[in-house]
PDB file of N, CA and C in Angstrom:
ATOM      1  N   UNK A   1       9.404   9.996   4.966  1.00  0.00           N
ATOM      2  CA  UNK A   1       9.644   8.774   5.701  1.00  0.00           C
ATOM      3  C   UNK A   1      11.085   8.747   6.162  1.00  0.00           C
ATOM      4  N   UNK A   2      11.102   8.013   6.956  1.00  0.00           N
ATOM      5  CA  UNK A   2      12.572   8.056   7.850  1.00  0.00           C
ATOM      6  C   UNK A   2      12.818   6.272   8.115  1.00  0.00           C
ATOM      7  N   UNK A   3      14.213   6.360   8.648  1.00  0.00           N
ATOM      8  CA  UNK A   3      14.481   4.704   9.060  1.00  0.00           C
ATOM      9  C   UNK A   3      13.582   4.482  10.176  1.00  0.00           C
ATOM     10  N   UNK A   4      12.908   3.612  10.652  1.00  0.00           N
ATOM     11  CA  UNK A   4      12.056   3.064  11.751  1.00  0.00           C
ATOM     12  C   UNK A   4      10.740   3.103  11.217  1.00  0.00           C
ATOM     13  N   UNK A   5      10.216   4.257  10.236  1.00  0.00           N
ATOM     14  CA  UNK A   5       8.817   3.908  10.286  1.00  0.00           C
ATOM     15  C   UNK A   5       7.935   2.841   9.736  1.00  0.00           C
ATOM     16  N   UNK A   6       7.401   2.577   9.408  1.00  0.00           N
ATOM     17  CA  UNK A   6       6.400   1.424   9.322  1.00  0.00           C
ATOM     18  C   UNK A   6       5.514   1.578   8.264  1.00  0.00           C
ATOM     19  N   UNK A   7       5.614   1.108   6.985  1.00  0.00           N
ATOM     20  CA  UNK A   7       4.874   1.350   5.738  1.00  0.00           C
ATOM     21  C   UNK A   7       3.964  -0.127   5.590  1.00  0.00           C
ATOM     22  N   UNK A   8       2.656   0.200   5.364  1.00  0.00           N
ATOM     23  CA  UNK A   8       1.539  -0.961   4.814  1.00  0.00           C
ATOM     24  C   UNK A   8       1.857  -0.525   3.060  1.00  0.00           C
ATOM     25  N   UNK A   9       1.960  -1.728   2.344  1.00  0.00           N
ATOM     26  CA  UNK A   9       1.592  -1.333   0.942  1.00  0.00           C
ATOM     27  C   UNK A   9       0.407  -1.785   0.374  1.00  0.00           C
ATOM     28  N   UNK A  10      -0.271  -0.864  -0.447  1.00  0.00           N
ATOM     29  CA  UNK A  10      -1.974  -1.048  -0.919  1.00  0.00           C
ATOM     30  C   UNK A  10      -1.400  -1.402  -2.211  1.00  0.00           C
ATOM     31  N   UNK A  11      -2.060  -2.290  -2.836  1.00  0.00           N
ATOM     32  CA  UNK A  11      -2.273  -2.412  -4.314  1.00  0.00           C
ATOM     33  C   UNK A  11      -3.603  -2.649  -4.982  1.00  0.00           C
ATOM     34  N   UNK A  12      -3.778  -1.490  -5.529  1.00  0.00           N
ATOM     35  CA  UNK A  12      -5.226  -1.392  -6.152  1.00  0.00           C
ATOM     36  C   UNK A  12      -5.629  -2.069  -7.074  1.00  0.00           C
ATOM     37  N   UNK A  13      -6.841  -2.495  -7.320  1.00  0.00           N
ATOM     38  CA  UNK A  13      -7.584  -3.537  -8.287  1.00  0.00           C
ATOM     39  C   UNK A  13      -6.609  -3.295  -9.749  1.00  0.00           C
ATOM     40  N   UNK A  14      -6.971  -4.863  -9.997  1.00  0.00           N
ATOM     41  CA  UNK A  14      -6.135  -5.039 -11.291  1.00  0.00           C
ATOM     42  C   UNK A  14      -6.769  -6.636 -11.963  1.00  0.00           C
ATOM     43  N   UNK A  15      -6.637  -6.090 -13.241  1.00  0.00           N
ATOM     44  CA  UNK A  15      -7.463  -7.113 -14.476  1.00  0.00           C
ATOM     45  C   UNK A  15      -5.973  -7.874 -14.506  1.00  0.00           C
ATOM     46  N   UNK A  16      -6.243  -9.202 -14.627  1.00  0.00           N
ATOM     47  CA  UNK A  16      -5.247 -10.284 -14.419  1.00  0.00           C
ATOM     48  C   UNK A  16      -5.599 -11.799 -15.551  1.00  0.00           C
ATOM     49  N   UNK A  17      -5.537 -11.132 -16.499  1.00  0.00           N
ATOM     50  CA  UNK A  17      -6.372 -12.147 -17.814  1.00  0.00           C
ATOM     51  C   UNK A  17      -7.522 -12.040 -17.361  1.00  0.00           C
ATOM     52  N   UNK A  18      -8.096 -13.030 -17.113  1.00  0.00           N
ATOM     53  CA  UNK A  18      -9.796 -12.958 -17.165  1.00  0.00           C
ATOM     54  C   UNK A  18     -10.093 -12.981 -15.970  1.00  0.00           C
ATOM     55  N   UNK A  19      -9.448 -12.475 -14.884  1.00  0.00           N
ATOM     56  CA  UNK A  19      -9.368 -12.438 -13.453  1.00  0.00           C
ATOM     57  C   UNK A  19      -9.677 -10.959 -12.917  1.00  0.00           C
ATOM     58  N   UNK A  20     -10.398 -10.560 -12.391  1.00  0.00           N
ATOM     59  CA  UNK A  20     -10.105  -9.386 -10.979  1.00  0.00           C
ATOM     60  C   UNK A  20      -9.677  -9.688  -9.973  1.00  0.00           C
ATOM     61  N   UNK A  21      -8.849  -9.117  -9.633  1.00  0.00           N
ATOM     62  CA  UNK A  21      -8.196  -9.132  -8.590  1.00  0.00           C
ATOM     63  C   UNK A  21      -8.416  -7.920  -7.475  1.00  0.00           C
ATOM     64  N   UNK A  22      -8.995  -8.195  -6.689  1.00  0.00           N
ATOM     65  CA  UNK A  22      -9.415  -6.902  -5.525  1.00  0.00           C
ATOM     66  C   UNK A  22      -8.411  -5.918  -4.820  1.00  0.00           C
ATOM     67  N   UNK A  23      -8.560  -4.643  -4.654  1.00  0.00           N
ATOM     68  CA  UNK A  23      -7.739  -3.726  -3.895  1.00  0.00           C
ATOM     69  C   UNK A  23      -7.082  -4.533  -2.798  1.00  0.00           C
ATOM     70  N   UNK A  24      -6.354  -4.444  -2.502  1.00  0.00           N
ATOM     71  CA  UNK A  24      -5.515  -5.108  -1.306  1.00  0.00           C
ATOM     72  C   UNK A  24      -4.738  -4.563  -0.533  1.00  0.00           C
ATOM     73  N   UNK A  25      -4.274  -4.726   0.792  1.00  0.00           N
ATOM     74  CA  UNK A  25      -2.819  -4.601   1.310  1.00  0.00           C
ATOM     75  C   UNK A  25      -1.932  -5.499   1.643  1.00  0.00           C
ATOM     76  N   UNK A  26      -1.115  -5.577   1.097  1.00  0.00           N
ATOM     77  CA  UNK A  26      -0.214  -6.935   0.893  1.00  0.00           C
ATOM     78  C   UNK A  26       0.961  -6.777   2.244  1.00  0.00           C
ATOM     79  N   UNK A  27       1.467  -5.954   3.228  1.00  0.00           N
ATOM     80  CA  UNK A  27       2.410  -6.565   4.181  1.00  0.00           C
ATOM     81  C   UNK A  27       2.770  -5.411   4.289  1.00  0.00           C
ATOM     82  N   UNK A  28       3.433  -5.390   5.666  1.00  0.00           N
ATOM     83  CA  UNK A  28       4.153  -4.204   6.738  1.00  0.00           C
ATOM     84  C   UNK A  28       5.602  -4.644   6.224  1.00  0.00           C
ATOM     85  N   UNK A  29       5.906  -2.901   6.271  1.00  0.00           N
ATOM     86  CA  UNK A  29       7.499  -3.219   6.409  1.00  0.00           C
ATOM     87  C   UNK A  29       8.404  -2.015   6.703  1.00  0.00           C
ATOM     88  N   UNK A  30       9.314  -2.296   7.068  1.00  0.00           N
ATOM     89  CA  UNK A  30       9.233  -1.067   8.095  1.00  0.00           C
ATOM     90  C   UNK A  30      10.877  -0.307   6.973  1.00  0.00           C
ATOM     91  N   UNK A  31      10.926   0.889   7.107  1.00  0.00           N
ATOM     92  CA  UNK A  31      11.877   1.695   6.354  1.00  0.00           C
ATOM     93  C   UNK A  31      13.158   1.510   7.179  1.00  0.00           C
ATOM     94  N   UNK A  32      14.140   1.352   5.938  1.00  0.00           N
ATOM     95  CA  UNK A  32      15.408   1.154   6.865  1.00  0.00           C
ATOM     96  C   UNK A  32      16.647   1.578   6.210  1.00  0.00           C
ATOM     97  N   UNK A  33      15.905   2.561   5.657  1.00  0.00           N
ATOM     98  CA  UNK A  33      17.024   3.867   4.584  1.00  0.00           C
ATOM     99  C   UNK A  33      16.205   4.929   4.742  1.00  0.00           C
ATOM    100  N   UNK A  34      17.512   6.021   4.071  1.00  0.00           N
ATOM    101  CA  UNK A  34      16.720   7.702   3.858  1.00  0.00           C
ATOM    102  C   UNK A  34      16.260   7.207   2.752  1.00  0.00           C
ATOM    103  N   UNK A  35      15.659   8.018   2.324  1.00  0.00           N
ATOM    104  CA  UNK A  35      14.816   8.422   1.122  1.00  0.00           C
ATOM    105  C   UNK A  35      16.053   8.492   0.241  1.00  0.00           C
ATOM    106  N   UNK A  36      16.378   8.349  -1.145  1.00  0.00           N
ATOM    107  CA  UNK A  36      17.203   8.072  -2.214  1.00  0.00           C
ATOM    108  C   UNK A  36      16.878   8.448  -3.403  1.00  0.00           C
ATOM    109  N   UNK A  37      17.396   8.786  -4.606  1.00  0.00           N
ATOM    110  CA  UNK A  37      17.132   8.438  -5.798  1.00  0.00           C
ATOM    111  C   UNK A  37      17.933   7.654  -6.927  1.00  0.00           C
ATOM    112  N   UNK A  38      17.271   7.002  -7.458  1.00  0.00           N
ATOM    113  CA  UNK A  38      17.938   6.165  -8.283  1.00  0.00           C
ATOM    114  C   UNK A  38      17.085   5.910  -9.738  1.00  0.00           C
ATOM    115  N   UNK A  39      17.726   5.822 -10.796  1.00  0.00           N
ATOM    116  CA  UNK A  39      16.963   6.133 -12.172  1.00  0.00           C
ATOM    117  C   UNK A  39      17.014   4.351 -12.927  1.00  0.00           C
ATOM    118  N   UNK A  40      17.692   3.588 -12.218  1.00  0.00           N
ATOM    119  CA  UNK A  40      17.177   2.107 -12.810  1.00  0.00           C
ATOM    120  C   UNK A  40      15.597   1.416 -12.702  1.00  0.00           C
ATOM    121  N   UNK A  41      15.673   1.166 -13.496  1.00  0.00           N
ATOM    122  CA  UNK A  41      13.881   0.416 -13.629  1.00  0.00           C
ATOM    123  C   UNK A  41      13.503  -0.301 -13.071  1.00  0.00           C
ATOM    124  N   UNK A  42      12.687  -0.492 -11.998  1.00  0.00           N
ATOM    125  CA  UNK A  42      12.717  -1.457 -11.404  1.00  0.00           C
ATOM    126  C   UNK A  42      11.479  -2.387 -11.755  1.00  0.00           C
ATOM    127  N   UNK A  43      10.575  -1.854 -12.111  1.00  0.00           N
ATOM    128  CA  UNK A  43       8.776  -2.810 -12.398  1.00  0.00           C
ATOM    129  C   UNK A  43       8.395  -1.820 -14.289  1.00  0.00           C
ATOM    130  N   UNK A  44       7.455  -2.591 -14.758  1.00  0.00           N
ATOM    131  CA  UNK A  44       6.946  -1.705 -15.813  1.00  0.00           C
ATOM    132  C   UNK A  44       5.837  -1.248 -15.662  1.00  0.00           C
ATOM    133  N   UNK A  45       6.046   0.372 -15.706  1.00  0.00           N
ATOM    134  CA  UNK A  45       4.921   1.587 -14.903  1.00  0.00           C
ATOM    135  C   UNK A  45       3.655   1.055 -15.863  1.00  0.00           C
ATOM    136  N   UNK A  46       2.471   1.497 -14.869  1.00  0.00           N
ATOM    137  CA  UNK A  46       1.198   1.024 -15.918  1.00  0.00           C
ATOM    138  C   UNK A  46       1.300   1.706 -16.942  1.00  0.00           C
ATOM    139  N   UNK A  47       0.711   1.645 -17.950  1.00  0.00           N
ATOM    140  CA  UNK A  47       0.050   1.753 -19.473  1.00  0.00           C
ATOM    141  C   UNK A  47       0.290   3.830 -19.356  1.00  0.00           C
ATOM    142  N   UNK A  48      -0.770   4.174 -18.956  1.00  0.00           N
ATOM    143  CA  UNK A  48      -0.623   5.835 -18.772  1.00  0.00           C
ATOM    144  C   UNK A  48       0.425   6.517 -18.142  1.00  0.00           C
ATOM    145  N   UNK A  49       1.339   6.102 -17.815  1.00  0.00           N
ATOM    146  CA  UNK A  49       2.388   6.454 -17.015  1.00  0.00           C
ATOM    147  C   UNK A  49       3.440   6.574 -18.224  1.00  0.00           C
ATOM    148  N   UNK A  50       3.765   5.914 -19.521  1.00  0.00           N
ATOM    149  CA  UNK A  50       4.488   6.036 -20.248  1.00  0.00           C
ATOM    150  C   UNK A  50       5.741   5.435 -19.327  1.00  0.00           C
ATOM    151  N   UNK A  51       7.095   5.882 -20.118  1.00  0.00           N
ATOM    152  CA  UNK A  51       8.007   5.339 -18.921  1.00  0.00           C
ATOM    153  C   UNK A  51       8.663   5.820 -17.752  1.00  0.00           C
ATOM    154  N   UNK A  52       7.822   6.533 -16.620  1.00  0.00           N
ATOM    155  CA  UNK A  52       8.021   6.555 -15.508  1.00  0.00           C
ATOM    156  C   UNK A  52       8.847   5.653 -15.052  1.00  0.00           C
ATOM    157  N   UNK A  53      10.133   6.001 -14.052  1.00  0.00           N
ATOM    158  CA  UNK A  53      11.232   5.074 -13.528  1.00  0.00           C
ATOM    159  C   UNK A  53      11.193   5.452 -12.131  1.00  0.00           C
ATOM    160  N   UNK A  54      10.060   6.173 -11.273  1.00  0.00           N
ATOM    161  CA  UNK A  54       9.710   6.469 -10.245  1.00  0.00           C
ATOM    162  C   UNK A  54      11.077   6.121  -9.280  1.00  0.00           C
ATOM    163  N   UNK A  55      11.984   7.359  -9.730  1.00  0.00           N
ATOM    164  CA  UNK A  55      12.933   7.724  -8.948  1.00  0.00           C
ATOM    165  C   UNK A  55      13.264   7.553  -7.444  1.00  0.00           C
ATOM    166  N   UNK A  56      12.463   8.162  -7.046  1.00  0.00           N
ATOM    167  CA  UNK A  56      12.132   8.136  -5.479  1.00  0.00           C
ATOM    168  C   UNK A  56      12.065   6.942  -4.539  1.00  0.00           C
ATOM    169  N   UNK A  57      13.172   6.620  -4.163  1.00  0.00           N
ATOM    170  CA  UNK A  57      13.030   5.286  -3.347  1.00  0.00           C
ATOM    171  C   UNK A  57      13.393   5.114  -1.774  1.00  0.00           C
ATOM    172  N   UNK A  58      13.276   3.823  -1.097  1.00  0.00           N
ATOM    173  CA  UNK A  58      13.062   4.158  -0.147  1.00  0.00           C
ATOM    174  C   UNK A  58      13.934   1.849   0.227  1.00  0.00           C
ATOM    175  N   UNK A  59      14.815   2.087   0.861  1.00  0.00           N
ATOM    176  CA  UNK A  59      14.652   0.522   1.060  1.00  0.00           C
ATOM    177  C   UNK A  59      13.845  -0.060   2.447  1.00  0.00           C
ATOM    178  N   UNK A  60      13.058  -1.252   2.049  1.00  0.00           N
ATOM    179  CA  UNK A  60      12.204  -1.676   3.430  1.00  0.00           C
ATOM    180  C   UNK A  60      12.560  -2.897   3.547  1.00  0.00           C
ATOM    181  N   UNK A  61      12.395  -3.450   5.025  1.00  0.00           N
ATOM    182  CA  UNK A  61      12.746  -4.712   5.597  1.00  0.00           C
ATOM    183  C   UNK A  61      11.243  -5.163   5.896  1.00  0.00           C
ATOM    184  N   UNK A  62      10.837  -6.475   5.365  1.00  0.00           N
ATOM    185  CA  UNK A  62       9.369  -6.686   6.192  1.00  0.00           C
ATOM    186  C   UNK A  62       9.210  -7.011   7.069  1.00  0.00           C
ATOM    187  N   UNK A  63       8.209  -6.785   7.871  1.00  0.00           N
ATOM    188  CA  UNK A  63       7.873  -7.339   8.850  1.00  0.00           C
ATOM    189  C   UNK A  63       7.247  -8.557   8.957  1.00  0.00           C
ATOM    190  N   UNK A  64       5.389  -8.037   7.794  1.00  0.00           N
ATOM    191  CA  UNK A  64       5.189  -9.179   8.017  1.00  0.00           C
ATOM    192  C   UNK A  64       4.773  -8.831   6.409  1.00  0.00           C
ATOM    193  N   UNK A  65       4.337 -10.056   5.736  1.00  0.00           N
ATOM    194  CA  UNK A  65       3.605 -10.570   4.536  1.00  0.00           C
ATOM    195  C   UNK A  65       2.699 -11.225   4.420  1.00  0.00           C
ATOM    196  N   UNK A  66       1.364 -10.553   4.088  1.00  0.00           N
ATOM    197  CA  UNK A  66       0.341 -11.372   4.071  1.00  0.00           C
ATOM    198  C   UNK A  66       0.017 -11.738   3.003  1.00  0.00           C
ATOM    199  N   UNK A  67      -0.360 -13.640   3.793  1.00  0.00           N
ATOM    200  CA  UNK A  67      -0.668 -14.519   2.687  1.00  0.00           C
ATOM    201  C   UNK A  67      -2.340 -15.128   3.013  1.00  0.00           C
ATOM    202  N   UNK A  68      -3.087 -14.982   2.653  1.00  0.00           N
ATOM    203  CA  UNK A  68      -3.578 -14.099   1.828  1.00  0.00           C
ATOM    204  C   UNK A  68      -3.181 -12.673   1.474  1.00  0.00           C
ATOM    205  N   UNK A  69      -3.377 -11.650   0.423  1.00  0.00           N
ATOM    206  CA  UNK A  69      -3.646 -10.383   0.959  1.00  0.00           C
ATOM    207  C   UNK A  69      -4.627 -10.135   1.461  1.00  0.00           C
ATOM    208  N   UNK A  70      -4.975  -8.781   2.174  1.00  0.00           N
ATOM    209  CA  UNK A  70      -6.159  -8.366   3.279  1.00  0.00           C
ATOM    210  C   UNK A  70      -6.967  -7.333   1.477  1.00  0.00           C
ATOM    211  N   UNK A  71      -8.111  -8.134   1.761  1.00  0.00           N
ATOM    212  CA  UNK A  71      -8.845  -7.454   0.814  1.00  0.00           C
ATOM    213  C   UNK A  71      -9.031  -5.990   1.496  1.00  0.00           C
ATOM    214  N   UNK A  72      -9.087  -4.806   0.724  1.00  0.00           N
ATOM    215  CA  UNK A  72      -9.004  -3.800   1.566  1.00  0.00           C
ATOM    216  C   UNK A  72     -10.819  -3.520   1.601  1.00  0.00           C
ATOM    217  N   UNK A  73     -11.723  -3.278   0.966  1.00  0.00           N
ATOM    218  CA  UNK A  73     -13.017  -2.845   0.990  1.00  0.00           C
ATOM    219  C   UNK A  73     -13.516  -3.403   2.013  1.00  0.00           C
ATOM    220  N   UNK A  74     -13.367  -4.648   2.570  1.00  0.00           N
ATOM    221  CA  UNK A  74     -14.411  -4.659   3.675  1.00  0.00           C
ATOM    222  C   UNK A  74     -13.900  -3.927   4.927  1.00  0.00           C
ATOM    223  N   UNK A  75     -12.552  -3.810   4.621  1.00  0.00           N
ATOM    224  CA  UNK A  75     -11.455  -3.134   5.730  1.00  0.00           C
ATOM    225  C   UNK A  75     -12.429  -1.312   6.038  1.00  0.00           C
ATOM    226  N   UNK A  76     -12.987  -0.967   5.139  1.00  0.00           N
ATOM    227  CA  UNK A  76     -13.245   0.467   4.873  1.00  0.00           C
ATOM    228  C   UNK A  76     -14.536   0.911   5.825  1.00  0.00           C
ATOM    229  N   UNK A  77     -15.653   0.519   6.407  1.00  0.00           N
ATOM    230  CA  UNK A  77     -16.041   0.362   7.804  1.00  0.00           C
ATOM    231  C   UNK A  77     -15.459   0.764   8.910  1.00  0.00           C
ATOM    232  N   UNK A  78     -14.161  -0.106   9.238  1.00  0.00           N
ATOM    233  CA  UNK A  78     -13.507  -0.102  10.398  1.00  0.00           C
ATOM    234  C   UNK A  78     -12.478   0.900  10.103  1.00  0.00           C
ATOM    235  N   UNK A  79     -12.165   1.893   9.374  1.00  0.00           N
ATOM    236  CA  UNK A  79     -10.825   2.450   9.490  1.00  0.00           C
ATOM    237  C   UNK A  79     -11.499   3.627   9.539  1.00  0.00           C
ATOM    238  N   UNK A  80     -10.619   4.448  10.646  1.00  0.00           N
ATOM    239  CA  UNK A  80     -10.927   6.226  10.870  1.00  0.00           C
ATOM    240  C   UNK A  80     -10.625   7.139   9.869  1.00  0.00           C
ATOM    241  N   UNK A  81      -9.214   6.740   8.908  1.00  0.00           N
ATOM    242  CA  UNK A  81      -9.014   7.935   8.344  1.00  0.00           C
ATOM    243  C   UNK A  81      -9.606   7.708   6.841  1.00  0.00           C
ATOM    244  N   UNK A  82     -10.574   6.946   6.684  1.00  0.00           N
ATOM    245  CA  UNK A  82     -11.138   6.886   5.622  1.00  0.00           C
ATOM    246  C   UNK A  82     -12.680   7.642   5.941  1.00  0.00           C
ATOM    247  N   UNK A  83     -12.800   8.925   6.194  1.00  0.00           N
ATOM    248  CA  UNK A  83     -13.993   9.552   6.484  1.00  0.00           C
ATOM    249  C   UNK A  83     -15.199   9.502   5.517  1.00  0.00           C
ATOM    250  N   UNK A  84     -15.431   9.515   4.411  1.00  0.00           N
ATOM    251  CA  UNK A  84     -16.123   9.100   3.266  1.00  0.00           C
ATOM    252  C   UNK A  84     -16.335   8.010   2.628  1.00  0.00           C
ATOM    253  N   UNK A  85     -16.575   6.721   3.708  1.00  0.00           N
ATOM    254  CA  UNK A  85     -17.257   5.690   3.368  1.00  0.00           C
ATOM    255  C   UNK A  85     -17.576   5.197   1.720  1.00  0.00           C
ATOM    256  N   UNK A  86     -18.254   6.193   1.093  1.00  0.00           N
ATOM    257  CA  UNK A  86     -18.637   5.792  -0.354  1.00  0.00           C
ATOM    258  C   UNK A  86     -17.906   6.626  -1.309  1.00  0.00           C
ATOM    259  N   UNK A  87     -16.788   7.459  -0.935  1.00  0.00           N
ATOM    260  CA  UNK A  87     -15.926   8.015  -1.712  1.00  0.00           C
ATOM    261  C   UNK A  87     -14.338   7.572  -1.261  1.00  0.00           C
ATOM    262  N   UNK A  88     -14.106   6.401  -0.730  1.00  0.00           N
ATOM    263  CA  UNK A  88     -13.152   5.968  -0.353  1.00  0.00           C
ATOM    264  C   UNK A  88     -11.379   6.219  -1.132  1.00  0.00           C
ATOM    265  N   UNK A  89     -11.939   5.840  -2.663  1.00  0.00           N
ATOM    266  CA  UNK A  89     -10.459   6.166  -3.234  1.00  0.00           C
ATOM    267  C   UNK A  89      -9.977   7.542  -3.077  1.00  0.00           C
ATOM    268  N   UNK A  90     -10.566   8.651  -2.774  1.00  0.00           N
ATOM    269  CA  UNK A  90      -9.870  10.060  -2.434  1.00  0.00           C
ATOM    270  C   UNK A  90      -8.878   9.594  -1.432  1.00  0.00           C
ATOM    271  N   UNK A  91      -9.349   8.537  -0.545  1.00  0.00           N
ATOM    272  CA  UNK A  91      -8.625   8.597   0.533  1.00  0.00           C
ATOM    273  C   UNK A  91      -6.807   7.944   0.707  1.00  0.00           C
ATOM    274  N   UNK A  92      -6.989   7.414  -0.164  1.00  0.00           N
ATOM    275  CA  UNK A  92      -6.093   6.362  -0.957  1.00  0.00           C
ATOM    276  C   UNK A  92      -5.327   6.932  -2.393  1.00  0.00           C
ATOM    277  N   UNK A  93      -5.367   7.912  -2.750  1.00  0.00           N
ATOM    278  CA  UNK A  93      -4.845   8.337  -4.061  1.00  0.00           C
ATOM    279  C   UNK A  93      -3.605   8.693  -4.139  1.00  0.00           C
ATOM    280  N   UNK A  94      -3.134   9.023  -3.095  1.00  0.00           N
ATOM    281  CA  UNK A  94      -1.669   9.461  -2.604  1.00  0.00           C
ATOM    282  C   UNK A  94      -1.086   8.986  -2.390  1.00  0.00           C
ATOM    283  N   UNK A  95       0.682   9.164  -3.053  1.00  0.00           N
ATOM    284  CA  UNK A  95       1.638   8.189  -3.241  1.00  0.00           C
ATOM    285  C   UNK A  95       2.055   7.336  -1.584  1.00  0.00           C
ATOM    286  N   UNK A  96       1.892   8.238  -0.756  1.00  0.00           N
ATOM    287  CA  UNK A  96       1.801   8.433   0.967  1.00  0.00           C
ATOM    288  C   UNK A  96       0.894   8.875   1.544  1.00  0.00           C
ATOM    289  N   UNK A  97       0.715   8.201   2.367  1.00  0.00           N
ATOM    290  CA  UNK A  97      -0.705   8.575   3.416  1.00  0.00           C
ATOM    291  C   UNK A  97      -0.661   7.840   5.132  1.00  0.00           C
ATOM    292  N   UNK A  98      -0.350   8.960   6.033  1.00  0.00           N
ATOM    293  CA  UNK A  98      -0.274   8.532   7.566  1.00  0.00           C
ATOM    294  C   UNK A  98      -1.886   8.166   7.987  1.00  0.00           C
ATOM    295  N   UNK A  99      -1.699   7.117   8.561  1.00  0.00           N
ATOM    296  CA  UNK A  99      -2.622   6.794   9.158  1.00  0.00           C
ATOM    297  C   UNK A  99      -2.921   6.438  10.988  1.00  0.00           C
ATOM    298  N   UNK A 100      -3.881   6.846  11.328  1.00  0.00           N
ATOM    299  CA  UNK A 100      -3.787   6.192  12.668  1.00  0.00           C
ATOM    300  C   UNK A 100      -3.464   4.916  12.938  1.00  0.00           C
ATOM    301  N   UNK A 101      -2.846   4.526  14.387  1.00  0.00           N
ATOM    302  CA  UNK A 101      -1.664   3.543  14.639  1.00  0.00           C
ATOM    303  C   UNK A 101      -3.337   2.478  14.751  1.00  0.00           C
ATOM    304  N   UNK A 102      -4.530   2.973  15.535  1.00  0.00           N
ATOM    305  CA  UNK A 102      -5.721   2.215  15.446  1.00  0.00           C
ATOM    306  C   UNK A 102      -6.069   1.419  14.078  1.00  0.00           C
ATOM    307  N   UNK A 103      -5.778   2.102  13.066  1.00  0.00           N
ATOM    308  CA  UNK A 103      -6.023   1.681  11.381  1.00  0.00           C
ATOM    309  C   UNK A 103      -5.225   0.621  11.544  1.00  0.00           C
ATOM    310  N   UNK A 104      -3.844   0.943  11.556  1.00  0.00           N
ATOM    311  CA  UNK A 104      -2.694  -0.402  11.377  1.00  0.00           C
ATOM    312  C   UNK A 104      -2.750  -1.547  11.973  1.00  0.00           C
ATOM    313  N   UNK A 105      -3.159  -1.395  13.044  1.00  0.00           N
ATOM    314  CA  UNK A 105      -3.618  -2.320  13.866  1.00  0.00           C
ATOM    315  C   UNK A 105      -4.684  -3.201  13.840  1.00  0.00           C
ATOM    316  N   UNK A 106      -5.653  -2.467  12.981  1.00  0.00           N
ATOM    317  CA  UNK A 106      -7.102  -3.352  12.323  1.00  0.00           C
ATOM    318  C   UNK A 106      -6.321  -4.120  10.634  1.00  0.00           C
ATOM    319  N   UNK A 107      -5.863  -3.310  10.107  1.00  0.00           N
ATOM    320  CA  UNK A 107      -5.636  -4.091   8.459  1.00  0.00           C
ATOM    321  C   UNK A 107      -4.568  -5.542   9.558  1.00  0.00           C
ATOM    322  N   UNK A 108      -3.507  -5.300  10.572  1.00  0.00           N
ATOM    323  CA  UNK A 108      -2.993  -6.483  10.885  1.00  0.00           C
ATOM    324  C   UNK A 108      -3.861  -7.684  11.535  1.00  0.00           C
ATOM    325  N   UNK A 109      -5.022  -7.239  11.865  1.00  0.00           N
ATOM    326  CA  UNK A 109      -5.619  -8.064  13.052  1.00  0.00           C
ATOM    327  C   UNK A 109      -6.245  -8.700  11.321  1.00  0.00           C
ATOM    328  N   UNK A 110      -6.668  -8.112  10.117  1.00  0.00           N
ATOM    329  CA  UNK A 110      -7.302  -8.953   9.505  1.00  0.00           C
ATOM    330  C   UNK A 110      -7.130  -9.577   8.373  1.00  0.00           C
ATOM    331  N   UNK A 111      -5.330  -9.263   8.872  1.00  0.00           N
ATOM    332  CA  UNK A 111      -4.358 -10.545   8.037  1.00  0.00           C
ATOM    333  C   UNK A 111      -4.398 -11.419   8.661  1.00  0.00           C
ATOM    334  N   UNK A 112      -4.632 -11.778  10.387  1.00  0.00           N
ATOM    335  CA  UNK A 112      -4.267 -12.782  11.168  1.00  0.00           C
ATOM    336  C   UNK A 112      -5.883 -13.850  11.072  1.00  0.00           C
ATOM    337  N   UNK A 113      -6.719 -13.165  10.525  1.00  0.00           N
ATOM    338  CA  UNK A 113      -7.859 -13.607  10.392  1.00  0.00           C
ATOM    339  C   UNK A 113      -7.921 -14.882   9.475  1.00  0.00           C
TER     340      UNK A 113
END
């Protein structure tokens, strides 16, 4: 990633006390640093991660924030680079993933929804 580009962030299902909470994409924001490292803690890594301090950073300015978040599954229909419909999380497993500018353009149209 570089300064200018344009990052969606996904956050995958999560048990929330007696709550589920659905896969999501929570807001655009666009990169506005190099790539960095830095060893302060910033969140506490899940459970299997032990203490991961996920070095690798990146600072972003948002664009936008969606309030709601955009549930992502019904999103999974309409998006191209998700080719496997019923094996969807392959598609999604990676810390980074480019997508067509058509994709970005559908998860925004169904924040505005």
């Amino acid at each position: 990633m570089k300064p200018g580009d344009t990052v969606l962030i996904y956050v995958s299902q999560q048990k929330v006390g007696d709550n589920l909470l659905p896969s999501a994409v929570t807001g655009a924001f666009e990169v506005v640093s190099e790539p960095y490292e830095e060893r302060t803690k910033v969140f506490v890594a899940p459970e299997q991660m032990g203490d991961e301090v996920f070095p690798y950073r990146i600072k972003l300015k948002p664009i936008t924030v969606f309030d709601p978040p955009v549930e992502f599954k019904p999103l999974i229909p309409k998006l191209k680079f998700i080719t496997n419909k019923t094996m969807w999380t392959g598609h999604i497993r990676q810390a980074m993933r480019v997508i067509p500018e058509e994709d970005y353009l559908t998860i925004l149209k169904a924040a505005k929804s």
